[in-house]
Protein backbone atom coordinates (compact mmCIF):
# COMPACT_ATOMS: atom_id res chain seq x y z
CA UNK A 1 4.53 -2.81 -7.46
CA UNK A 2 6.09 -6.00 -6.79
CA UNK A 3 9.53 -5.94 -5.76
CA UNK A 4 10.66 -8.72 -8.14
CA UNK A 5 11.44 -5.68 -10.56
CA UNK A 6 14.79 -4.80 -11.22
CA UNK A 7 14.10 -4.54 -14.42
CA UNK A 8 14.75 -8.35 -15.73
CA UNK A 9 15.70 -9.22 -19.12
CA UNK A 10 12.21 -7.66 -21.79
CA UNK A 11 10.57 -10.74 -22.64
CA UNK A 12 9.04 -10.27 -25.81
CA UNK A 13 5.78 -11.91 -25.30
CA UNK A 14 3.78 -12.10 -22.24
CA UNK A 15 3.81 -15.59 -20.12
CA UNK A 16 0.04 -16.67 -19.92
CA UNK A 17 -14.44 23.67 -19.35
CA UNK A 18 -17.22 21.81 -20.08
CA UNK A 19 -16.65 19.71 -16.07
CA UNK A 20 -19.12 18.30 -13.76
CA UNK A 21 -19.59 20.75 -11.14
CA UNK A 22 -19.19 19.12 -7.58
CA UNK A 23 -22.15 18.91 -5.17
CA UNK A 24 -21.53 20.01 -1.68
CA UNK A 25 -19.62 18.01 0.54
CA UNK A 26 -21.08 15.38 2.48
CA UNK A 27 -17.93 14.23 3.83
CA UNK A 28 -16.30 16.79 6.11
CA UNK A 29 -17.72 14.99 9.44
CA UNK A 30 -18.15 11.54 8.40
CA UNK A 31 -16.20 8.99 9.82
CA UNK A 32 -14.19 6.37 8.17
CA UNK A 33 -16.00 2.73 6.90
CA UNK A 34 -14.81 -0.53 7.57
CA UNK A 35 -12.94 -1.45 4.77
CA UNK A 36 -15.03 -4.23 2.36
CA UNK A 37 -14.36 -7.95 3.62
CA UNK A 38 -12.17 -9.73 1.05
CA UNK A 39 -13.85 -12.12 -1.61
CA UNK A 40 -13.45 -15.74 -1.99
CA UNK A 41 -9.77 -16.63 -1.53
CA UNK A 42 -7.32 -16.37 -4.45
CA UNK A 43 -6.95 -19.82 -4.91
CA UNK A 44 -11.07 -20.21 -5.65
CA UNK A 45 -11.13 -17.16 -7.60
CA UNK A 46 -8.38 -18.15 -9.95
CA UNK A 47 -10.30 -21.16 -10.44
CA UNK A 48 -13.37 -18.83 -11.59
CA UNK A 49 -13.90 -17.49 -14.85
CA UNK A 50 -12.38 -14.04 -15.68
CA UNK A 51 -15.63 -11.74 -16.08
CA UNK A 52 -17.86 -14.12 -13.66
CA UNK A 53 -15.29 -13.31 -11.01
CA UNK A 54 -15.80 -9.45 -11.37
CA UNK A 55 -20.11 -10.15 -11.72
CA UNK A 56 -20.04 -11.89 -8.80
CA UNK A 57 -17.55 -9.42 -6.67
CA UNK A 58 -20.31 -6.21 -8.24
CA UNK A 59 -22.84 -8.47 -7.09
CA UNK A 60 -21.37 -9.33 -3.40
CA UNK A 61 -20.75 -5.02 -3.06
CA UNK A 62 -24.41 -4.39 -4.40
CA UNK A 63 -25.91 -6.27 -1.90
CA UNK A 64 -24.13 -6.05 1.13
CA UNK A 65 -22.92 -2.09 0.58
CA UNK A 66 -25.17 -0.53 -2.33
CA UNK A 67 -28.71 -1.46 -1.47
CA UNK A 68 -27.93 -1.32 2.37
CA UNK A 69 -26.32 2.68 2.00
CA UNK A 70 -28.58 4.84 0.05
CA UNK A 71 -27.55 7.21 2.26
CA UNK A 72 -24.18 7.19 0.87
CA UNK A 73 -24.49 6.31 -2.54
CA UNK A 74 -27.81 8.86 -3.09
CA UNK A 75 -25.96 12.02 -2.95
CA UNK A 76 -22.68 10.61 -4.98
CA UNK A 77 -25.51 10.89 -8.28
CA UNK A 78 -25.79 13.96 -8.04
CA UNK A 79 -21.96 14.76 -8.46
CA UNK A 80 -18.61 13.84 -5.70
CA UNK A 81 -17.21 16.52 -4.03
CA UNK A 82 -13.79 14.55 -2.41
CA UNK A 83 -11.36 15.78 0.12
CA UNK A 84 -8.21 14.31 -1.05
CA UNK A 85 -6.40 13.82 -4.28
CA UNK A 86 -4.90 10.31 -3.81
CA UNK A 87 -1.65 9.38 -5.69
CA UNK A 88 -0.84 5.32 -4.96
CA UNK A 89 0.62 2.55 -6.63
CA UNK A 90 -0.45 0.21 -9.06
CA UNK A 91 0.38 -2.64 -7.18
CA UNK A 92 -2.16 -4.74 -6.54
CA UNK A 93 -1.46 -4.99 -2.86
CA UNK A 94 -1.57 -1.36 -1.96
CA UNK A 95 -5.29 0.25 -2.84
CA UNK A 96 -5.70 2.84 -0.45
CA UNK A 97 -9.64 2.99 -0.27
CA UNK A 98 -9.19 -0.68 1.30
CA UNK A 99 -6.31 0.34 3.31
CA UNK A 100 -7.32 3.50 4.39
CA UNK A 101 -10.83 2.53 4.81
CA UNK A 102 -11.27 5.50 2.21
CA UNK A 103 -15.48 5.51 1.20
CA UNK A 104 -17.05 6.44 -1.99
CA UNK A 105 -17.10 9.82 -2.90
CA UNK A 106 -14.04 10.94 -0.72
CA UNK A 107 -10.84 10.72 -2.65
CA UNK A 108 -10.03 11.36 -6.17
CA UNK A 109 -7.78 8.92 -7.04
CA UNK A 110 -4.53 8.09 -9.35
CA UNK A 111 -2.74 5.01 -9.06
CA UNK A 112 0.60 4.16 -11.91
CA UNK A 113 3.79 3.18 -11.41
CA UNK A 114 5.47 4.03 -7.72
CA UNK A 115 2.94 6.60 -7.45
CA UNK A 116 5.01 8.88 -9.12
CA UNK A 117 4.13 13.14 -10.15
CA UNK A 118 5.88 14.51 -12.81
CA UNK A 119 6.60 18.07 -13.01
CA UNK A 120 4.33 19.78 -15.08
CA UNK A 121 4.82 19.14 -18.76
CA UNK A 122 2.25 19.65 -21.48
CA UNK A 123 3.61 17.35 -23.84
CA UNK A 124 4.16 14.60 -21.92
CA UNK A 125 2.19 13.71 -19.03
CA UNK A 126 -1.24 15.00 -19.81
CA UNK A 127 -2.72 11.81 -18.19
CA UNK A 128 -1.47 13.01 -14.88
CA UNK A 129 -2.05 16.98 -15.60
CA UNK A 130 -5.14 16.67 -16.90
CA UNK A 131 -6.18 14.85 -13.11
CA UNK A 132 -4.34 17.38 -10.70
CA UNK A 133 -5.81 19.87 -13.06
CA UNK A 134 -9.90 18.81 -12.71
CA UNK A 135 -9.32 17.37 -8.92
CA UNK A 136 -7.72 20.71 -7.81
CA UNK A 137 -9.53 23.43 -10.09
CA UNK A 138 -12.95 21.44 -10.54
CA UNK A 139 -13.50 19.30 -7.46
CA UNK A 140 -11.58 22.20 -5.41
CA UNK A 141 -9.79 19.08 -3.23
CA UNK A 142 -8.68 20.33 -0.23
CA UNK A 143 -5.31 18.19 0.46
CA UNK A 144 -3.36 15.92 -2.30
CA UNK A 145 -1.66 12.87 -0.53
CA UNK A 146 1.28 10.88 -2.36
CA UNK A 147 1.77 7.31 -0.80
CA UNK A 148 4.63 5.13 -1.03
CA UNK A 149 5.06 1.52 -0.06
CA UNK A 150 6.88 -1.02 0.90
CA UNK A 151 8.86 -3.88 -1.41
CA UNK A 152 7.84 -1.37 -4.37
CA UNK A 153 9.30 -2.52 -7.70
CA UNK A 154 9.04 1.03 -9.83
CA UNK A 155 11.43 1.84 -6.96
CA UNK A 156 13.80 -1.08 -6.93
CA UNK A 157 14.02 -0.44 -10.76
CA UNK A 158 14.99 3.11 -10.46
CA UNK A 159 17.22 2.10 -7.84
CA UNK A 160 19.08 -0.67 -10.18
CA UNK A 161 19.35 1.76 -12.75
CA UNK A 162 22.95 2.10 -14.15
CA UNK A 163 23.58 5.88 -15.80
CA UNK A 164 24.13 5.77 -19.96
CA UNK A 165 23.06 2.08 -20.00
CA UNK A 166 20.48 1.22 -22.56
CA UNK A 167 16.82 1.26 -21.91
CA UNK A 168 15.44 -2.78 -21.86
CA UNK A 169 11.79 -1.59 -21.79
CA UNK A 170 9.66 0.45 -24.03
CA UNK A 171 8.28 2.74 -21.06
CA UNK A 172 9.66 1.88 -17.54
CA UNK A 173 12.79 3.26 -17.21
CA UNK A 174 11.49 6.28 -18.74
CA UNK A 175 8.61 6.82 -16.53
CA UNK A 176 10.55 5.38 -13.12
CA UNK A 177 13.69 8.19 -13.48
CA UNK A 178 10.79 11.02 -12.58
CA UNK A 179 12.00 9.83 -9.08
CA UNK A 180 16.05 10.18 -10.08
CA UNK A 181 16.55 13.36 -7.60
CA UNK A 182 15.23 10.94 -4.78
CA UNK A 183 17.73 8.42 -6.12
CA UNK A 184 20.77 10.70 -6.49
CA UNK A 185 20.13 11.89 -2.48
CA UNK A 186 19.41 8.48 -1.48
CA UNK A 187 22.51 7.21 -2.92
CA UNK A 188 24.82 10.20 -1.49
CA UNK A 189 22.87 10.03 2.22
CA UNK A 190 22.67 6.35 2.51
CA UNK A 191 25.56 4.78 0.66
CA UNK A 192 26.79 2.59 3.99
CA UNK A 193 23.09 1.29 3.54
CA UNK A 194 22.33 -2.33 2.16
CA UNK A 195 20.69 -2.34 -1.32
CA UNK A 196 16.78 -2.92 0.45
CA UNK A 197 17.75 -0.38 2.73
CA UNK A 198 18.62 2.34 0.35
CA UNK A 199 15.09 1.17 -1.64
CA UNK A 200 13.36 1.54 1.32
CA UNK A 201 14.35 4.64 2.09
CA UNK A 202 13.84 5.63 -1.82
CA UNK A 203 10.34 4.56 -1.35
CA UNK A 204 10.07 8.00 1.14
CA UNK A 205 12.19 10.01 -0.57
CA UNK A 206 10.39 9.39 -4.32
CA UNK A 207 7.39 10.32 -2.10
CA UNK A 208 8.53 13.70 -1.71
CA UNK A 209 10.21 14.72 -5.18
CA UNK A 210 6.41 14.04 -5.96
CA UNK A 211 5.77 16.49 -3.63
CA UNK A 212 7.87 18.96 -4.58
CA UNK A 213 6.93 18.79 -8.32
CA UNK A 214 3.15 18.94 -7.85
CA UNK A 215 4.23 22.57 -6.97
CA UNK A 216 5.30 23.07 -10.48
CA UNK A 217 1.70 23.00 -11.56
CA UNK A 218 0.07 26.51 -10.98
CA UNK A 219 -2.98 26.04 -9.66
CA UNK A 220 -1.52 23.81 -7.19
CA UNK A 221 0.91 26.52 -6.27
CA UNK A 222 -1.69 29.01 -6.48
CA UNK A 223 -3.71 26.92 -3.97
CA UNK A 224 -0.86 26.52 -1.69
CA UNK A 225 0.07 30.07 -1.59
CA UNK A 226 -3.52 31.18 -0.68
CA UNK A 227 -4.59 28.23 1.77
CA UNK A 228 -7.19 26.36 0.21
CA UNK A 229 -4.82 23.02 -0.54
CA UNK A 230 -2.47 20.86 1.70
CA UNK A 231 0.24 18.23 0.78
CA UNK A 232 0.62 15.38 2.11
CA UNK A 233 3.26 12.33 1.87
CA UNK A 234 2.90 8.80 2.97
CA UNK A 235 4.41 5.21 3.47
CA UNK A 236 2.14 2.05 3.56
CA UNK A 237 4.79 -0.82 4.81
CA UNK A 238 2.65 -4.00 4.36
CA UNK A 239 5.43 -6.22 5.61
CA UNK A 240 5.68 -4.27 8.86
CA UNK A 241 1.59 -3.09 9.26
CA UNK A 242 2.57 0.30 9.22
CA UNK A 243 1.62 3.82 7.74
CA UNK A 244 3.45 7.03 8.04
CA UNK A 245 2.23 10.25 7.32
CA UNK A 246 4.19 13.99 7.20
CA UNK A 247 3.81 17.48 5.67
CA UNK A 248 5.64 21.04 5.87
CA UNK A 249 2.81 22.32 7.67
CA UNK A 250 1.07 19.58 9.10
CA UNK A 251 -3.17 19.54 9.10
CA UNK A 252 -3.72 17.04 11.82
CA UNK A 253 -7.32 16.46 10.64
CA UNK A 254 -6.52 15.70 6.82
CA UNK A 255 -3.92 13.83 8.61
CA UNK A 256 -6.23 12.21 11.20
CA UNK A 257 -8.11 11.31 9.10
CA UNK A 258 -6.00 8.79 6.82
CA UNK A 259 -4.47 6.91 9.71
CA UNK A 260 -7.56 6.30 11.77
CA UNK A 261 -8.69 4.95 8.26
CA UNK A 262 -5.49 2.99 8.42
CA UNK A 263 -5.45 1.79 12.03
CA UNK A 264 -9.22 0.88 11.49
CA UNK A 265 -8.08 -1.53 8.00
CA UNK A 266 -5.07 -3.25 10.29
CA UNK A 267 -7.15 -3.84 13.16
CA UNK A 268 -10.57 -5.09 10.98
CA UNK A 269 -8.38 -6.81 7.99
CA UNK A 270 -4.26 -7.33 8.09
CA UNK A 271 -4.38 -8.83 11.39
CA UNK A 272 -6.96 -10.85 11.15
CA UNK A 273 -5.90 -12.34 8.10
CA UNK A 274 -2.31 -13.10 7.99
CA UNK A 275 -3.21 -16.12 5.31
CA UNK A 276 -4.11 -13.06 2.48
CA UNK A 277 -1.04 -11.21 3.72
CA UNK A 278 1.83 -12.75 4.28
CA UNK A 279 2.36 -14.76 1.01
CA UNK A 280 2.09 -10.62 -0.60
CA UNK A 281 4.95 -9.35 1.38
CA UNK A 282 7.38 -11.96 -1.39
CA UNK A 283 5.55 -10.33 -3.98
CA UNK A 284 2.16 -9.87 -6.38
CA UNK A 285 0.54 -12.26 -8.99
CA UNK A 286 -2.72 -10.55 -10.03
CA UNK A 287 -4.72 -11.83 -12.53
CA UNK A 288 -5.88 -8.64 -13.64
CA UNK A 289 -5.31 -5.05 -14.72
CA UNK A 290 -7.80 -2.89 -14.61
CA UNK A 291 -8.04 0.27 -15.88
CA UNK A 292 -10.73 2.92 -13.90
CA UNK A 293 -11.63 6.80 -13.53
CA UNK A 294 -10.44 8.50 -10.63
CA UNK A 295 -13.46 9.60 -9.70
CA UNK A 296 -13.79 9.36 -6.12
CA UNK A 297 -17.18 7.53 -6.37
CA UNK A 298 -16.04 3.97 -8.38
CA UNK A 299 -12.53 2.66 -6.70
CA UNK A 300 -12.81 -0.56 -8.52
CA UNK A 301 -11.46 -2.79 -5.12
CA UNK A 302 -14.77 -1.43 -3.12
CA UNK A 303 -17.66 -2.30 -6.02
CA UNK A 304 -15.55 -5.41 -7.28
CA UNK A 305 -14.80 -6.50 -3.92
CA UNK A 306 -11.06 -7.15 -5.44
CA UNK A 307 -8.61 -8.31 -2.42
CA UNK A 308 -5.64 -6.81 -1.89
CA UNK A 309 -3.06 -8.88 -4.59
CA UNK A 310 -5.76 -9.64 -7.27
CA UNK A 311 -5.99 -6.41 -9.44
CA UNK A 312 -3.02 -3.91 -10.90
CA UNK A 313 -4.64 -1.21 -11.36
CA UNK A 314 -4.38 2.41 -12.93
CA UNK A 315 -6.71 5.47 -12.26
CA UNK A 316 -7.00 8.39 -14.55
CA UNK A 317 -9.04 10.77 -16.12
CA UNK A 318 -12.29 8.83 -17.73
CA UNK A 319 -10.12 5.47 -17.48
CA UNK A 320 -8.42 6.68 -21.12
CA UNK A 321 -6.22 3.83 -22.31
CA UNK A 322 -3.81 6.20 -25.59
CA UNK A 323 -2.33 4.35 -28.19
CA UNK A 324 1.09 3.31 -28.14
CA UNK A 325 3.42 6.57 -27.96
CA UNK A 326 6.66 6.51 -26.02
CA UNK A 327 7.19 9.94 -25.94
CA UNK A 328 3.69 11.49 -24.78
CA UNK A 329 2.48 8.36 -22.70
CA UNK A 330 4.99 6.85 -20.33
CA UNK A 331 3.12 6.88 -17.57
CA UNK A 332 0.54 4.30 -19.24
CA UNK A 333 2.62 2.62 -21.22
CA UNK A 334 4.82 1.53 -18.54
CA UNK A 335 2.06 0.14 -16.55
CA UNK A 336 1.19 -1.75 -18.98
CA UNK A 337 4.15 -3.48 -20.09
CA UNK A 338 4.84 -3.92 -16.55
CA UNK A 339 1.17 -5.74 -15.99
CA UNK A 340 1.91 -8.11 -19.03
CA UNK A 341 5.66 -8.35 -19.71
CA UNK A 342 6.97 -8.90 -15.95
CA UNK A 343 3.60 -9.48 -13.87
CA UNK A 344 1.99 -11.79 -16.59
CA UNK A 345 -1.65 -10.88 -15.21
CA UNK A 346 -4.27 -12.66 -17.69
CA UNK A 347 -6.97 -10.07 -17.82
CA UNK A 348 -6.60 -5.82 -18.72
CA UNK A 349 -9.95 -4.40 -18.09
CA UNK A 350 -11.40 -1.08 -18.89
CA UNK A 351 -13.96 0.14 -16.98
CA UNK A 352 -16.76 3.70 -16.79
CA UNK A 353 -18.85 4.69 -15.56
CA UNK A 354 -21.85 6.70 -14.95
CA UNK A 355 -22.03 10.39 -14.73
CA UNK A 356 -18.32 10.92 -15.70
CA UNK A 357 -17.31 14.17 -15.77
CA UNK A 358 -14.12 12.91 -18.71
CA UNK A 359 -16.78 12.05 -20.50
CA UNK A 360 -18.98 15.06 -20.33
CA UNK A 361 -15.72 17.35 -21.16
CA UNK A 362 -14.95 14.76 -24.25
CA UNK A 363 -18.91 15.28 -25.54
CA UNK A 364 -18.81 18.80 -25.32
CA UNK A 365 -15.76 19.69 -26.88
CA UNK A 366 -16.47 22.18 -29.79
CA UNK A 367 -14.08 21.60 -32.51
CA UNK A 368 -11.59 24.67 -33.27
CA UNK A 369 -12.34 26.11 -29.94
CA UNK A 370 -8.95 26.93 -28.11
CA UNK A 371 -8.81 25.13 -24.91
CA UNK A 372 -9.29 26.22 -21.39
CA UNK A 373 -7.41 23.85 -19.38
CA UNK A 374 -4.17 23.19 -19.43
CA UNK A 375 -4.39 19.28 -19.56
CA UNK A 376 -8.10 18.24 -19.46
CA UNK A 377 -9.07 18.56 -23.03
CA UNK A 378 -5.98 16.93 -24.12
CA UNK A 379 -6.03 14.06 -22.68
CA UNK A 380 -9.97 13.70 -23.05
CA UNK A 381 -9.52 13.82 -26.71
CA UNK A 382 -8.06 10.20 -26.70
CA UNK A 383 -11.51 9.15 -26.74
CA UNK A 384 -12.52 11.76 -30.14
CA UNK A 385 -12.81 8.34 -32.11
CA UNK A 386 -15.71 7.11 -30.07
CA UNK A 387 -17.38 10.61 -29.75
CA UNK A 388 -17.45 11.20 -33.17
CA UNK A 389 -19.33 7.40 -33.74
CA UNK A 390 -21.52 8.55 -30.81
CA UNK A 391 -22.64 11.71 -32.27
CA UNK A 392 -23.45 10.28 -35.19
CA UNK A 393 -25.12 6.98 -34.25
CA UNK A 394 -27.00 8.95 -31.44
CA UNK A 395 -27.92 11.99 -32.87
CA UNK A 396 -30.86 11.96 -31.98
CA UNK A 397 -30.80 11.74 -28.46
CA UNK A 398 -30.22 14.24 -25.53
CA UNK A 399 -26.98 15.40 -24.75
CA UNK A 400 -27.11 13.02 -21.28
CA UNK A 401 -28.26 10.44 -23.44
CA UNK A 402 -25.08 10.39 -25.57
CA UNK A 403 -23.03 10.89 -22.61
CA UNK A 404 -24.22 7.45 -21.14
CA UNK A 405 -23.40 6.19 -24.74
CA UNK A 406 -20.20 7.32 -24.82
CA UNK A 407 -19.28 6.18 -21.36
CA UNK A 408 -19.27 2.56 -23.17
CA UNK A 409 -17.83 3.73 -26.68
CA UNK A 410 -14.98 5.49 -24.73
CA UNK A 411 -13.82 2.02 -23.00
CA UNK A 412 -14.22 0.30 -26.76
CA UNK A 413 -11.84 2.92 -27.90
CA UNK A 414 -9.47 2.18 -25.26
CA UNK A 415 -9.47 -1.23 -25.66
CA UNK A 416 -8.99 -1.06 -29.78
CA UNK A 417 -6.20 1.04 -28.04
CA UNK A 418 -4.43 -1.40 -26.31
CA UNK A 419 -3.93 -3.79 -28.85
CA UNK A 420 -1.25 -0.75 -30.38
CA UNK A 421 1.32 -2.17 -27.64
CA UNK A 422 2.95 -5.01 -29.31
CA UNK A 423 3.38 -7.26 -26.12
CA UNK A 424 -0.66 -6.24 -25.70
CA UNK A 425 -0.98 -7.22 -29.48
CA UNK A 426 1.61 -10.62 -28.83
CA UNK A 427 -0.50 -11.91 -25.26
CA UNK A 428 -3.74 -11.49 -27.45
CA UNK A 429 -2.18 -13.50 -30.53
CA UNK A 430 -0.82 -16.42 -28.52
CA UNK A 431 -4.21 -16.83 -26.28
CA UNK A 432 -2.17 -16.08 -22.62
CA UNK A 433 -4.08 -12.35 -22.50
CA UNK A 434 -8.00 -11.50 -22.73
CA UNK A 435 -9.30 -8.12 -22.88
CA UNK A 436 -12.85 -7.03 -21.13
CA UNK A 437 -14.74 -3.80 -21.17
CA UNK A 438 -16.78 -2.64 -18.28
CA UNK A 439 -19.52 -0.33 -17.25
CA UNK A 440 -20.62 0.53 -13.89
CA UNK A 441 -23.68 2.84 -13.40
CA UNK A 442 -23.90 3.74 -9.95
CA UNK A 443 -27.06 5.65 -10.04
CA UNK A 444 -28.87 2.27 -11.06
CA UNK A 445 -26.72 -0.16 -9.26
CA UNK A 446 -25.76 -2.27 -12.39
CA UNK A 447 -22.53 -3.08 -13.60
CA UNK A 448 -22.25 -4.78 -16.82
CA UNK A 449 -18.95 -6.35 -19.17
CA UNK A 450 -18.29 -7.38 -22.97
CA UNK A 451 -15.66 -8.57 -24.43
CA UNK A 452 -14.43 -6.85 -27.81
């Protein structure tokens, strides 16, 4: 997030076990990719229309990564079976599959505000349960990572925080104070520290209350306790061109892995263009906010070719967008009014995909039956409105069939969503916000957009 957050004055309106199983691993041995080359520059994309900008960045990744890598993308139809679980940032200067050179098909990723884990709670963060829940006891990851960065706003915002003051926000100050045991030790440990200092450090030290309460989840405990899943915390600085990595018990090759990834992306990409860089380390003005699955085959920066500083973006579960509900959706909701009330980006964009395992859960739901997750169904359900038109416009067609309908339906649903947040419904009234749905199928290669 941008570090011009500490939390300014709310502007009203906005400026401008039904689960894929996985297929084996293909990924144990392989070895990093170059991270994508950048698309036109910002100032020629801004220029470009909205959805022709996206076409044209599917259509750059098609033919210079898709068609040339069936070697890659073959396998990935069939199901992913991903290494890490990847917690990052929204910002739109920090996706790790560009900066850790991380491929399709190898990490399961989340991305919200500061990169932040609750603790487990039911009733409250099922977007985030519901994907440590299917990464973990589905995909069977091996190691969940949690990165930090640098000049991150979530953090300066929980860092400006004053105790018993009134909330200005709908949904960020709620979501950011997760991370207020990293704040209260920060403050204590580092009080001689200038304000950037003590944020900087914060950055860390959020990093590892995450840590500590994805071990409040008992599956991830249970996979701690017996071996089969590692933790790991990290820092991307993008001001200084560094990343740190660190663990209790440290697995140099899950390790290894991420910052060869990393020292591959700063040799290939930050230092050879300090023009895309340098203006990002004062801050982020994306143009869009996109909304994707986690699903460690469609990391929208890789098949939209989006540069680092162009896209906010959130990954979860079946890229579900709930309705407005400050009490069982902070997590979303304060991306959101982050994206339009302080970061004024123009575009929100929903996008699935093919072969989503959300999706296939969602379909196959049997009403009445209890559940057998303790997230997934949940938080799949946010999409009953367009199962229920799917089921009974497609009736008649197989059960795959309907999934690849509902794949689209689901995204309409989240967008009808969207317009519940009253600075969503305010952009959209006074012409500064545009919504777009998206669909990319990555066994055909095709990626196609609407507009509702």
């Amino acid at each position: 997030m941008s570090g011009c957050l500490c939390l300014p004055k709310k502007k009203e309106a906005a400026g401008k076990p039904s689960v894929d199983v996985p297929a084996s691993s293909l990924l144990q041995k392989q070895k990093p990719t170059q991270p994508p080359p950048p698309p036109p520059s910002k100032s020629k994309s801004k220029g470009m229309d909205a959805v022709e900008r996206l076409k044209n960045g599917f259509a750059q990744f098609k033919a210079e990564v898709y068609d040339k890598k069936p070697e890659l993308f073959e396998p990935l139809k069939a199901g992913q079976a991903p290494k890490y679980m990847v917690f990052a940032c929204a910002d739109s200067r920090v996706c790790p599959s560009v900066t850790l050179g991380l491929q399709p098909g190898e990490a399961f990723t989340i991305r919200n505000i500061a990169a932040m884990v609750p603790a487990y709670d039911k009733t409250r963060y099922a977007g985030i349960g519901s994907a440590i829940e299917y990464a973990v006891c589905a995909l069977k990851v091996q190691v969940l990572v949690v990165i930090g960065h640098s000049k991150c706003g979530g953090i300066r915002a929980l860092n400006s925080l004053k105790d018993g003051t009134p909330d200005t926000f709908h949904f960020v100050e709620d979501w950011v104070r997760i991370g207020n045991p990293a704040k209260k030790k920060v403050q204590t440990e580092c009080a001689s520290l200038s304000f950037d200092d003590q944020c900087y450090a914060l950055e860390k030290e959020a990093v590892n209350t995450s840590l500590e309460n994805l071990k409040t989840y008992p599956f991830v405990k249970e996979g701690l306790a017996n071996g089969t899943l590692k933790l790991v915390g990290g820092h991307y600085d993008f001001v200084s061109g560094k990343f740190d990595t660190w663990e209790p018990k440290t697995d140099m090759d899950a390790v290894g892995r991420l910052k060869s990834g990393f020292e591959q992306f700063k040799i290939t990409v930050y230092d050879k263009k300090p023009e895309l860089f340098e203006p990002l380390k004062s801050g982020q003005t994306p143009r869009y906010m996109v909304f994707a699955c986690a699903d460690s085959r469609v990391c929208p920066s890789v098949t939209l070719r989006l540069q680092p500083g162009e896209a906010f973006t959130i990954r979860n579960i079946a890229a579900m967008v709930p309705a407005y509900d400050k009490n069982r959706y902070a997590g979303v909701g304060s991306a959101i009014e982050y994206a339009v009330c302080a970061l004024k980006v123009e575009v929100i964009v929903v996008i699935g995909h093919s072969k989503c395992g959300g999706i296939k859960a969602l379909l196959t739901l049997q009403d009445g039956a209890p559940d057998t997750f303790h997230f997934v169904e949940d938080w799949v359900r946010i999409g009953y409105v367009a199962k229920k038109k799917v089921q009974t416009i497609c009736a008649s067609l197989s059960v795959d069939d309907q999934c690849s309908a509902l794949e689209k339906e689901a995204v309409n649903t989240s967008l009808e969503n969207l317009k519940t947040y009253p600075f969503v419904k305010e952009g959209l009234a006074n012409g500064t916000l545009k919504l777009v749905g998206g669909h990319y199928d990555f066994v055909k290669g095709v990626f196609t957009t609407w507009q509702p």
